[in-house]
N, C-alpha and C. Protein backbone atom coordinates (compact mmCIF):
# COMPACT_ATOMS: atom_id res chain seq x y z
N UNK A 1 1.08 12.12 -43.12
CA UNK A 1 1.61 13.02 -42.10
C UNK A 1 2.99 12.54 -41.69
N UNK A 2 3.95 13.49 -41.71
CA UNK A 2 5.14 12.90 -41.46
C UNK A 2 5.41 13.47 -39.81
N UNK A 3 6.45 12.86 -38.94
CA UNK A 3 6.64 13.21 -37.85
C UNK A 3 8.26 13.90 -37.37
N UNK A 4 8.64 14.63 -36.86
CA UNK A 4 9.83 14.73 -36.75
C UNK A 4 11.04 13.99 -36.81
N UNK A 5 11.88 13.54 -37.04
CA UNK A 5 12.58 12.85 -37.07
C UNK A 5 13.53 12.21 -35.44
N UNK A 6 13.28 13.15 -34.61
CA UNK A 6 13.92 13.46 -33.47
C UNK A 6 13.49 12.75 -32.18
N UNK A 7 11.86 12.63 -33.24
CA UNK A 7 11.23 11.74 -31.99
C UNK A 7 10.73 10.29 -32.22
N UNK A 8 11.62 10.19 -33.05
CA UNK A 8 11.73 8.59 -33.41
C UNK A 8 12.91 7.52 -33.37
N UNK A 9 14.19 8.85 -33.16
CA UNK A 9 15.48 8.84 -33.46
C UNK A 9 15.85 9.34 -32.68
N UNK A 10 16.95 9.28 -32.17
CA UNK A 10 18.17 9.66 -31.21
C UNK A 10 18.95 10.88 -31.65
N UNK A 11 18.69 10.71 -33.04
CA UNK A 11 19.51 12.27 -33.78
C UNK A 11 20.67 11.39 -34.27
N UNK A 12 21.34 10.00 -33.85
CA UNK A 12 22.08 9.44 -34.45
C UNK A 12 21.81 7.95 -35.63
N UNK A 13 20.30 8.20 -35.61
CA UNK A 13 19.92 7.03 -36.41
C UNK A 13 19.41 5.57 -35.64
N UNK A 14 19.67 6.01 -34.28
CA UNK A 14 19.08 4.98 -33.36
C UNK A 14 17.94 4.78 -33.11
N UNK A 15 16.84 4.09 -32.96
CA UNK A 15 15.38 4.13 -31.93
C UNK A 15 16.09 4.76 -30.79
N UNK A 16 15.28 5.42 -30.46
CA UNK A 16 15.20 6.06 -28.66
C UNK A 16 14.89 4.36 -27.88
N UNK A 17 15.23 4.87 -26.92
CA UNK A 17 15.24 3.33 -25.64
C UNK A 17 13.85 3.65 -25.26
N UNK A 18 13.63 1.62 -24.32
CA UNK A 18 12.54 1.64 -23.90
C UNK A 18 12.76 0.42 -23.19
N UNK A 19 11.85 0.24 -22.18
CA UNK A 19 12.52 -0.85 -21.37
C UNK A 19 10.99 -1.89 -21.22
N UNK A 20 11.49 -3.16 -21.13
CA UNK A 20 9.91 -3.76 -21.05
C UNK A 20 10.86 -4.87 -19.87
N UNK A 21 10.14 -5.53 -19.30
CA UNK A 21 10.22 -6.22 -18.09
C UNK A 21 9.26 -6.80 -18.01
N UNK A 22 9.27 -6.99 -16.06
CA UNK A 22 7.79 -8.17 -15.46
C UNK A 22 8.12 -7.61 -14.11
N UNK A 23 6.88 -7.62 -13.57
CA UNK A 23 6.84 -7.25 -11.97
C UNK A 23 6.08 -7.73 -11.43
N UNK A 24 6.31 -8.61 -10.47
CA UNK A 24 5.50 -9.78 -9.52
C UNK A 24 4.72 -8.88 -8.58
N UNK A 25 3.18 -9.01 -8.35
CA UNK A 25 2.47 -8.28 -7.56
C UNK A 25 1.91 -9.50 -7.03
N UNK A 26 1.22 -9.02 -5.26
CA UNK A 26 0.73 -9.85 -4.71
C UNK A 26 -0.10 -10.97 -5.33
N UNK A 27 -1.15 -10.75 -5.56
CA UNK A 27 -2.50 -11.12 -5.76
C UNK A 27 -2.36 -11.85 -7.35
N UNK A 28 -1.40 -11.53 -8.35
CA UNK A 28 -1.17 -12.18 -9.80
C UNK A 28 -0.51 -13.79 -9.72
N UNK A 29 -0.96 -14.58 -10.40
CA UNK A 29 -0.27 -15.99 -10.33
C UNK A 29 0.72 -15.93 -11.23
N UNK A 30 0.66 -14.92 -12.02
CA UNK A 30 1.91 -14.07 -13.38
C UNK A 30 2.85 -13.40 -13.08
N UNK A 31 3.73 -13.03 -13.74
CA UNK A 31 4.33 -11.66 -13.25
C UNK A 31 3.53 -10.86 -14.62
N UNK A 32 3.74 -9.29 -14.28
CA UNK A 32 2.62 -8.69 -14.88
C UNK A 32 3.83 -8.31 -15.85
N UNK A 33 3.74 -8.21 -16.93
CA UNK A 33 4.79 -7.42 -18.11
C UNK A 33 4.58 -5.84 -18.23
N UNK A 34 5.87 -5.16 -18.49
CA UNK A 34 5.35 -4.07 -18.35
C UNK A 34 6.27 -3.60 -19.83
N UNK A 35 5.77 -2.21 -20.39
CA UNK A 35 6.63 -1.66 -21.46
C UNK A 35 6.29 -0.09 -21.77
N UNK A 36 7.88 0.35 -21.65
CA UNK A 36 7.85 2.04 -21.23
C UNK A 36 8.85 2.55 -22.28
N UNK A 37 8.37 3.26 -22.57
CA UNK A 37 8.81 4.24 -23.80
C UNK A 37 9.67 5.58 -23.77
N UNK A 38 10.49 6.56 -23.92
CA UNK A 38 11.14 6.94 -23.78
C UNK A 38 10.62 8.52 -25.29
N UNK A 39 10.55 9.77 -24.71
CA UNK A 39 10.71 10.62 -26.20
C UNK A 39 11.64 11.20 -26.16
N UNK A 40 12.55 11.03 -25.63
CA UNK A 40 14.22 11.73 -25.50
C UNK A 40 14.82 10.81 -25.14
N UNK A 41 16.39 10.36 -25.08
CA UNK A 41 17.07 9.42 -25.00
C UNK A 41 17.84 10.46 -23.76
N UNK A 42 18.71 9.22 -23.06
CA UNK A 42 19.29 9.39 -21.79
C UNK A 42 18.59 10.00 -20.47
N UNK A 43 19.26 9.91 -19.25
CA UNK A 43 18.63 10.37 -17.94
C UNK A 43 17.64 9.68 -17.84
N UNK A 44 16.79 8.47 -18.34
CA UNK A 44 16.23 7.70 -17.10
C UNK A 44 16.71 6.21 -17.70
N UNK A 45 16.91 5.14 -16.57
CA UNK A 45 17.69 4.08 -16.63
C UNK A 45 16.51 3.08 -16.88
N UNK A 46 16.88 1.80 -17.09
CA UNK A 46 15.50 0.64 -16.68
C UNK A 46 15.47 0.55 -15.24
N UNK A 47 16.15 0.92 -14.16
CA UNK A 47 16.15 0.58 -12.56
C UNK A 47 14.62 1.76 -12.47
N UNK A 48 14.53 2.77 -12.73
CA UNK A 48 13.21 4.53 -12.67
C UNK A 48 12.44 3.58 -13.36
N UNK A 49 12.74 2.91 -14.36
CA UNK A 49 11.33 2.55 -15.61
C UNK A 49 10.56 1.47 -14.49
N UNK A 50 11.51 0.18 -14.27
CA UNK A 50 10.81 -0.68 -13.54
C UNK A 50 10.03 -0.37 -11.88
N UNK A 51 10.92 0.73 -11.06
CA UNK A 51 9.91 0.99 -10.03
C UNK A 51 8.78 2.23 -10.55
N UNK A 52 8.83 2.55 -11.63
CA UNK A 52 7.55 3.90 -11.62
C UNK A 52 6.20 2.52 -12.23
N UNK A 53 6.76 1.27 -12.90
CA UNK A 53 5.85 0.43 -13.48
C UNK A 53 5.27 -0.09 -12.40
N UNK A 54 6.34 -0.91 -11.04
CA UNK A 54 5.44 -0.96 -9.91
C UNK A 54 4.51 -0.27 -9.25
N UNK A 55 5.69 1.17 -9.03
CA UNK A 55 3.95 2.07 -8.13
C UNK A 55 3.13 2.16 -9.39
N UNK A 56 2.92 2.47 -10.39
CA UNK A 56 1.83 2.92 -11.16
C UNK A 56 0.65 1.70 -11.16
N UNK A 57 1.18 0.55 -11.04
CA UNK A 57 0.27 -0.61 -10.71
C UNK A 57 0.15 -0.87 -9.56
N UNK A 58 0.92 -0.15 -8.51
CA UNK A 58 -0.07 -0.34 -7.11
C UNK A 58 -1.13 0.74 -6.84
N UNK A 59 -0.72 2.11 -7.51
CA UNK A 59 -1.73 3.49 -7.51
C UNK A 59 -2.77 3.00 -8.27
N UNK A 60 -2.73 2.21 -9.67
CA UNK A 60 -3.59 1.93 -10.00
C UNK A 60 -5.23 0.66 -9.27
N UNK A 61 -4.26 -0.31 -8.76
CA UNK A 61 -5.29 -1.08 -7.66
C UNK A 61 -5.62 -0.59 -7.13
N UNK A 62 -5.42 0.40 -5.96
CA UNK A 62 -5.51 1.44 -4.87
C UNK A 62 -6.71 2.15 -5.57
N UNK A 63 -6.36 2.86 -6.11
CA UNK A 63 -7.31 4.14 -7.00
C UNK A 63 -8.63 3.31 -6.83
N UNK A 64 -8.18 1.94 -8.29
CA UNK A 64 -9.53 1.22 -8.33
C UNK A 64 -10.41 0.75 -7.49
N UNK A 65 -9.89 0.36 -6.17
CA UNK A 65 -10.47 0.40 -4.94
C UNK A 65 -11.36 1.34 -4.14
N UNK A 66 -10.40 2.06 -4.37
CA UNK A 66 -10.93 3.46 -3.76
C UNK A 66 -12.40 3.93 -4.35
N UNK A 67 -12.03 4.13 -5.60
CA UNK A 67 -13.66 4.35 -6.79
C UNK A 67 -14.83 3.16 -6.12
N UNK A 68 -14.52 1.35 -6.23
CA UNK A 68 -15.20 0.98 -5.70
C UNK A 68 -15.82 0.58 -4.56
N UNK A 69 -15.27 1.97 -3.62
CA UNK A 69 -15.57 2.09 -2.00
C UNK A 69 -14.72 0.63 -1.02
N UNK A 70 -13.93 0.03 -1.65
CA UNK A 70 -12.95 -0.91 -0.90
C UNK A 70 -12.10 -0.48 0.04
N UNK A 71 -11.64 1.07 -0.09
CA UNK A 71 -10.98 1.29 0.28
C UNK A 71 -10.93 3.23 0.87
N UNK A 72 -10.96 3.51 2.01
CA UNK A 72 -10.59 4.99 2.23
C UNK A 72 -9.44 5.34 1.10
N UNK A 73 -9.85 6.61 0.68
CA UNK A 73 -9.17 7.47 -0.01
C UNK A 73 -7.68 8.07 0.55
N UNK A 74 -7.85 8.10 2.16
CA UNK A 74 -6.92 8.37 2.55
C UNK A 74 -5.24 7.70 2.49
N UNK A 75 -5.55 6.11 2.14
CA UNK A 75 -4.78 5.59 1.77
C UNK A 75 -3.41 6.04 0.60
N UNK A 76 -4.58 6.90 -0.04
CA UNK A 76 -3.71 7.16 -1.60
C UNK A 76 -2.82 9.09 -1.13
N UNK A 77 -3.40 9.42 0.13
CA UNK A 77 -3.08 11.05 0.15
C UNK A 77 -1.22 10.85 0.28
N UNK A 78 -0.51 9.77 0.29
CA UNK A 78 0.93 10.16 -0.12
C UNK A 78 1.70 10.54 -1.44
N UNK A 79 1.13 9.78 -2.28
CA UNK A 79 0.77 9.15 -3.72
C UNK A 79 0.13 9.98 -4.44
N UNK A 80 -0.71 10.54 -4.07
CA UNK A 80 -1.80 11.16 -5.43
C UNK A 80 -1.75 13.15 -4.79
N UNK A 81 -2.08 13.59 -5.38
CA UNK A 81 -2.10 15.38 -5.63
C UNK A 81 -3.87 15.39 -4.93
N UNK A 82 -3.84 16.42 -4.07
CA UNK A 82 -4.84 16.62 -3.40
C UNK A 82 -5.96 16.72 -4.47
N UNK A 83 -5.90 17.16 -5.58
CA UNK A 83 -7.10 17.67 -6.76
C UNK A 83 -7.64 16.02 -7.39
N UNK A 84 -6.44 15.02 -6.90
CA UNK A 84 -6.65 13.82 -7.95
C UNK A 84 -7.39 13.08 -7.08
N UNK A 85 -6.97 13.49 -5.57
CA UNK A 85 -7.73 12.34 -4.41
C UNK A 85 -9.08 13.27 -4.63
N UNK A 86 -9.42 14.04 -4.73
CA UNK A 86 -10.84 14.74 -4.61
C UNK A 86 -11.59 14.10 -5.93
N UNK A 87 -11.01 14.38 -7.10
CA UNK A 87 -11.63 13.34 -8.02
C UNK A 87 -12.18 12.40 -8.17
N UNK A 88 -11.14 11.51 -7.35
CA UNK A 88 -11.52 9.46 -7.12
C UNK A 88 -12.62 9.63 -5.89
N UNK A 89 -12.93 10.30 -4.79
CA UNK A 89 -13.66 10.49 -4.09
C UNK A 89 -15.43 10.92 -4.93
N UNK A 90 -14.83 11.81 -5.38
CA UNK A 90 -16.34 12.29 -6.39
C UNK A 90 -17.01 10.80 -7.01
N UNK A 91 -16.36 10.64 -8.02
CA UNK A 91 -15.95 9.10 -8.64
C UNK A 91 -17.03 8.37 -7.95
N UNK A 92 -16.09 7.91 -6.45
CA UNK A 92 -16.41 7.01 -5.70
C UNK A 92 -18.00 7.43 -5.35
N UNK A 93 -18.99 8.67 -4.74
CA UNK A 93 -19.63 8.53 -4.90
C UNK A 93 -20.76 8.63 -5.60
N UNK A 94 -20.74 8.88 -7.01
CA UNK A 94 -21.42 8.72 -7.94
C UNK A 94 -21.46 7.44 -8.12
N UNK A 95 -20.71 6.53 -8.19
CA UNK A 95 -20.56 5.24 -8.22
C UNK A 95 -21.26 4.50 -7.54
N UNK A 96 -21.49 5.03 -6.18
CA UNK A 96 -21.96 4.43 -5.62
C UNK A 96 -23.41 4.38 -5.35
N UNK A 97 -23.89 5.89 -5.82
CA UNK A 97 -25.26 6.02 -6.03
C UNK A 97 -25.86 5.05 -7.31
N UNK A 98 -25.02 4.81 -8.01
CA UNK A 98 -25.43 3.97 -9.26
C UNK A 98 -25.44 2.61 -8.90
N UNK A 99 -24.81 2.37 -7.66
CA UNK A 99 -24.54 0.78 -7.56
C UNK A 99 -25.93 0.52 -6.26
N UNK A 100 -26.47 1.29 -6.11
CA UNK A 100 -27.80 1.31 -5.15
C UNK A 100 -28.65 0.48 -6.10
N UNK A 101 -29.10 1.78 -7.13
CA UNK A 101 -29.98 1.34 -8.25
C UNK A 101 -29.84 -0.14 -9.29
N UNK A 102 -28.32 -0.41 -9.04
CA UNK A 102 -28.09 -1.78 -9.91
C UNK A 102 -27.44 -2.38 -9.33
N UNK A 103 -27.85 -3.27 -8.23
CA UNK A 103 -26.92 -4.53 -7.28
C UNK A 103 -26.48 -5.86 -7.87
N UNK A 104 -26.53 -5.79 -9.30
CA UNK A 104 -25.94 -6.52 -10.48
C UNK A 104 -24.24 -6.04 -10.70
N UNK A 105 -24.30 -4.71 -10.54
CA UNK A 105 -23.11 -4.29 -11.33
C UNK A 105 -22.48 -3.94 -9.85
N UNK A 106 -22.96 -3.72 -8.85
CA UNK A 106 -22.10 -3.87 -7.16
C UNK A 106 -21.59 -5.30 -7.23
N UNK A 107 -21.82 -6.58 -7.84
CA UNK A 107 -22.19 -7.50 -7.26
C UNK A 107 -20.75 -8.17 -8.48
N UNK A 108 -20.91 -7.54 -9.41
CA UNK A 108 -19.47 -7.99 -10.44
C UNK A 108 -18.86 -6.87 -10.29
N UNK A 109 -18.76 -5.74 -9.71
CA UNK A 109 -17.73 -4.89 -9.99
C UNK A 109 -17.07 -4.52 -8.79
N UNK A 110 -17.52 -4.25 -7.19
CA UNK A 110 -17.39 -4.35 -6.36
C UNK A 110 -16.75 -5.22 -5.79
N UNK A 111 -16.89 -6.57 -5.86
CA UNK A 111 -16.68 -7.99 -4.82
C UNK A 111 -15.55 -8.35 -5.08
N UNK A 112 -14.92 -8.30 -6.12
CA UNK A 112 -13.34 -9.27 -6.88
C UNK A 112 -12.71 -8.17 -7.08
N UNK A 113 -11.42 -8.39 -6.70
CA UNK A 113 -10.15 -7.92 -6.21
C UNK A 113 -9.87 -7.87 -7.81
N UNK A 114 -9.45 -6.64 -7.96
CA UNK A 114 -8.93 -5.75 -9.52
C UNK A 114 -7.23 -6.25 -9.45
N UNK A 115 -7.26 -7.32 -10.55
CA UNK A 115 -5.81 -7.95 -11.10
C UNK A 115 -5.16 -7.92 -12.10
N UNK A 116 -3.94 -7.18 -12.02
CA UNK A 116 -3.20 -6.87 -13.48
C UNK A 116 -2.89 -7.56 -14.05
N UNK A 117 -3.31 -6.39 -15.65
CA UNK A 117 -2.53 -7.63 -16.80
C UNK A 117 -1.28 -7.24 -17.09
N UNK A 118 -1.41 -6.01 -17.59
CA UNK A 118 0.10 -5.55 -18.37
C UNK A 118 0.31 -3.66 -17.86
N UNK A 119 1.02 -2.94 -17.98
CA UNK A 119 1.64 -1.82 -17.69
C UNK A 119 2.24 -1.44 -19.07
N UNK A 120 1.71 -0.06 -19.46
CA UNK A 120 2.53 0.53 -20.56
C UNK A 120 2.23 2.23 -20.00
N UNK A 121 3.72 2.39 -20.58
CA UNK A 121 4.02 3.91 -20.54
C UNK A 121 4.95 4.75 -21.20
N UNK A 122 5.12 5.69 -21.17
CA UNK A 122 5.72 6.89 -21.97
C UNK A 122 6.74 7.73 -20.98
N UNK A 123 7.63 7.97 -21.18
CA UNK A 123 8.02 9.67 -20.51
C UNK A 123 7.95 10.38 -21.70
N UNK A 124 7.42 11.21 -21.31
CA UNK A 124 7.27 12.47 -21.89
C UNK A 124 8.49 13.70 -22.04
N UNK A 125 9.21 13.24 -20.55
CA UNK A 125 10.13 14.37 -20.35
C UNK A 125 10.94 13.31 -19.08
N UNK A 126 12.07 13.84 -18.52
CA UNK A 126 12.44 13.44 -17.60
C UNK A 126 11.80 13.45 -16.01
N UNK A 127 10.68 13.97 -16.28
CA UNK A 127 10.05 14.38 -14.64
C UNK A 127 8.44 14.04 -15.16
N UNK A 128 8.03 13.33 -16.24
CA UNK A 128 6.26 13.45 -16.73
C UNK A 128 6.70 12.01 -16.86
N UNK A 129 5.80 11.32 -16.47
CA UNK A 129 5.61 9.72 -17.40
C UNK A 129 4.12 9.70 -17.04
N UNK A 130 3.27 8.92 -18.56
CA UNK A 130 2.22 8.59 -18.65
C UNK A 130 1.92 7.10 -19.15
N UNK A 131 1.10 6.56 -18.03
CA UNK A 131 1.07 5.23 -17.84
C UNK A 131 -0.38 4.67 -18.06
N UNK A 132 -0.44 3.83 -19.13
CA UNK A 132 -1.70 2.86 -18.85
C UNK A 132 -1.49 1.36 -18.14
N UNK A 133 -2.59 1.26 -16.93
CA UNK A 133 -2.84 -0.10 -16.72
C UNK A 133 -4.01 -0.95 -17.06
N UNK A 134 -3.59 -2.22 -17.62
CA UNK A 134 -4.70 -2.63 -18.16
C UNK A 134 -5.52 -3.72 -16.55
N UNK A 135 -6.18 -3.70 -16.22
CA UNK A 135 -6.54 -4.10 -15.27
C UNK A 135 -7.83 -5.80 -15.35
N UNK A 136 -8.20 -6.48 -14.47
CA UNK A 136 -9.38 -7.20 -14.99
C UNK A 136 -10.03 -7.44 -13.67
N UNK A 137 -11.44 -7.67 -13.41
CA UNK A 137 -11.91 -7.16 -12.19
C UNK A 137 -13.25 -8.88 -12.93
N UNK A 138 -12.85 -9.83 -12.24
CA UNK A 138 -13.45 -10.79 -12.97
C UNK A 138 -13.08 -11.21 -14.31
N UNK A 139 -14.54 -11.19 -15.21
CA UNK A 139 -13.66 -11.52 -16.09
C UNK A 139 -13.94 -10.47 -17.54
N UNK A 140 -14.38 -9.02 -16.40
CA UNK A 140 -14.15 -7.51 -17.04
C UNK A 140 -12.96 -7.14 -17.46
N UNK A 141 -12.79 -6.67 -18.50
CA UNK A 141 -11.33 -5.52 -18.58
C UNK A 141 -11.51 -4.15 -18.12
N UNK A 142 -10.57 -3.55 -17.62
CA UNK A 142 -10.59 -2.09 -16.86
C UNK A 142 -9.17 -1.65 -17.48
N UNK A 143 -9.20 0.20 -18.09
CA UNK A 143 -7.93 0.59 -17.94
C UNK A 143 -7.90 1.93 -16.83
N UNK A 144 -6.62 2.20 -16.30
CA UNK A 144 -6.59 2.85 -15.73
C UNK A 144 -5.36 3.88 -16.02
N UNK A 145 -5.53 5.34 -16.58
CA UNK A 145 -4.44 6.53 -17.09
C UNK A 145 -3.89 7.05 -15.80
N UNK A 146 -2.67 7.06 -15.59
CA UNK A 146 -1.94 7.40 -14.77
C UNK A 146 -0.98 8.80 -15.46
N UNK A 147 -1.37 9.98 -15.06
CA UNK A 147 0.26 10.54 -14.73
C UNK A 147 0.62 11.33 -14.00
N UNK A 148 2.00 10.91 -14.20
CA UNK A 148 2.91 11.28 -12.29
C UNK A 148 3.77 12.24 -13.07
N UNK A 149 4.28 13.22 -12.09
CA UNK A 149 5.39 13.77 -11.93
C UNK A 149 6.20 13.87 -11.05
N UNK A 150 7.40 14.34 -11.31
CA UNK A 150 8.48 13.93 -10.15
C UNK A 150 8.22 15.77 -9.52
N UNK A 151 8.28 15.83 -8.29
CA UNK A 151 8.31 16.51 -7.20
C UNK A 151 9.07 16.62 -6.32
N UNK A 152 10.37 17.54 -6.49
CA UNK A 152 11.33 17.51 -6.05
C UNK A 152 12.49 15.97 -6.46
N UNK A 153 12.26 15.19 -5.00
CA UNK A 153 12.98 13.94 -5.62
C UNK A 153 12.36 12.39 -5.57
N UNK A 154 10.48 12.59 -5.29
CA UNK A 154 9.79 11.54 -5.08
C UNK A 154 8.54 12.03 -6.65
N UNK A 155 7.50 10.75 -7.12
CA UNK A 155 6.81 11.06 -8.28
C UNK A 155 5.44 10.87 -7.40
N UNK A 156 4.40 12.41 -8.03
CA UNK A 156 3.16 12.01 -7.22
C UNK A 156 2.53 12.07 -8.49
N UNK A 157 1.05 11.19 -8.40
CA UNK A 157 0.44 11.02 -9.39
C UNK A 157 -0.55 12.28 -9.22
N UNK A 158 -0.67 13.00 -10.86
CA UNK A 158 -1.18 14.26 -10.83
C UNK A 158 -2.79 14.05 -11.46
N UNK A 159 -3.12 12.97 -12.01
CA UNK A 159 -4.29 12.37 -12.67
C UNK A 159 -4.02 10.97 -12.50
N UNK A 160 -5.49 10.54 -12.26
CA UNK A 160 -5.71 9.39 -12.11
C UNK A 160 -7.31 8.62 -12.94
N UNK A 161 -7.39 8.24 -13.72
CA UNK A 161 -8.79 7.83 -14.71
C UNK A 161 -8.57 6.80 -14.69
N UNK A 162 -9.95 6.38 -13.66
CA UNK A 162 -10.42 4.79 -13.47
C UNK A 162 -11.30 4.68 -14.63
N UNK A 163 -11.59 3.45 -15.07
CA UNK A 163 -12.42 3.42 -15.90
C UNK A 163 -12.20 1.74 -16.39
């Protein structure tokens, strides 16, 4: 299968840009690495890449919280699209009916504070970026799909998949 050429290339024979970094979050003894991808070249800088990598890893703790009842939902209603906070709410209590029946999996999944590993993402377009965080909640792995769009001149996250 071959792929366009356009979206691999700049149209001048270049890779398209992509910016990878590190972003110090509370709770990490690391800085977390992050790496964002680009399918059109120009109009977004590494200054947009590195703060959409921060919020997307604080929406992402948040979220994860939220799912494991740590946290009111209301927290996230600046941040997230009314359809996405209704989601993580649903989420949250199905979750929680399951964590009745198994106080094993309340007991490792619930209690320890969800700590990043790494951040990867895409724009899609100048106003879409889609973000995975890889997360660890003990000594579980968790990812979490993020994507935001820009809204007017701030980005709200339009989906959010804990998992």
């Amino acid at each position: 299968m071959t792929y366009p050429y356009q979206f691999f290339h700049s149209g001048q024979g270049r890779p398209l840009p992509s910016d990878d970094g590190f972003i110090n979050v509370e709770l990490s003894h690391k800085p977390v690495p992050y790496h964002i991808a680009r399918c059109f070249s120009g109009e977004v800088d590494s200054e947009q890449s590195q703060s959409l990598a921060m919020s997307s890893c604080r929406i992402s703790c948040m979220a994860t919280d939220v799912v494991r009842g740590r946290l009111p939902s209301s927290m996230l209603h600046r941040t997230l699209s009314g359809a996405c906070v209704r989601k993580l709410e649903t989420m949250a209590m199905l979750l929680e009916k399951h964590m009745e029946s198994y106080p094993d999996v309340r007991e490792r999944f619930a209690t320890l504070p969800a700590m990043p590993q790494t951040i990867n993402g895409v724009f899609v377009s100048p106003n879409h970026v889609e973000m995975a965080v890889h997360l660890t909640i003990g000594a579980e792995n968790h990812w979490t799909n993020l994507v935001l769009r820009r809204v007017g001149n701030r980005w709200v996250c339009v989906l959010a998949d804990v998992g």
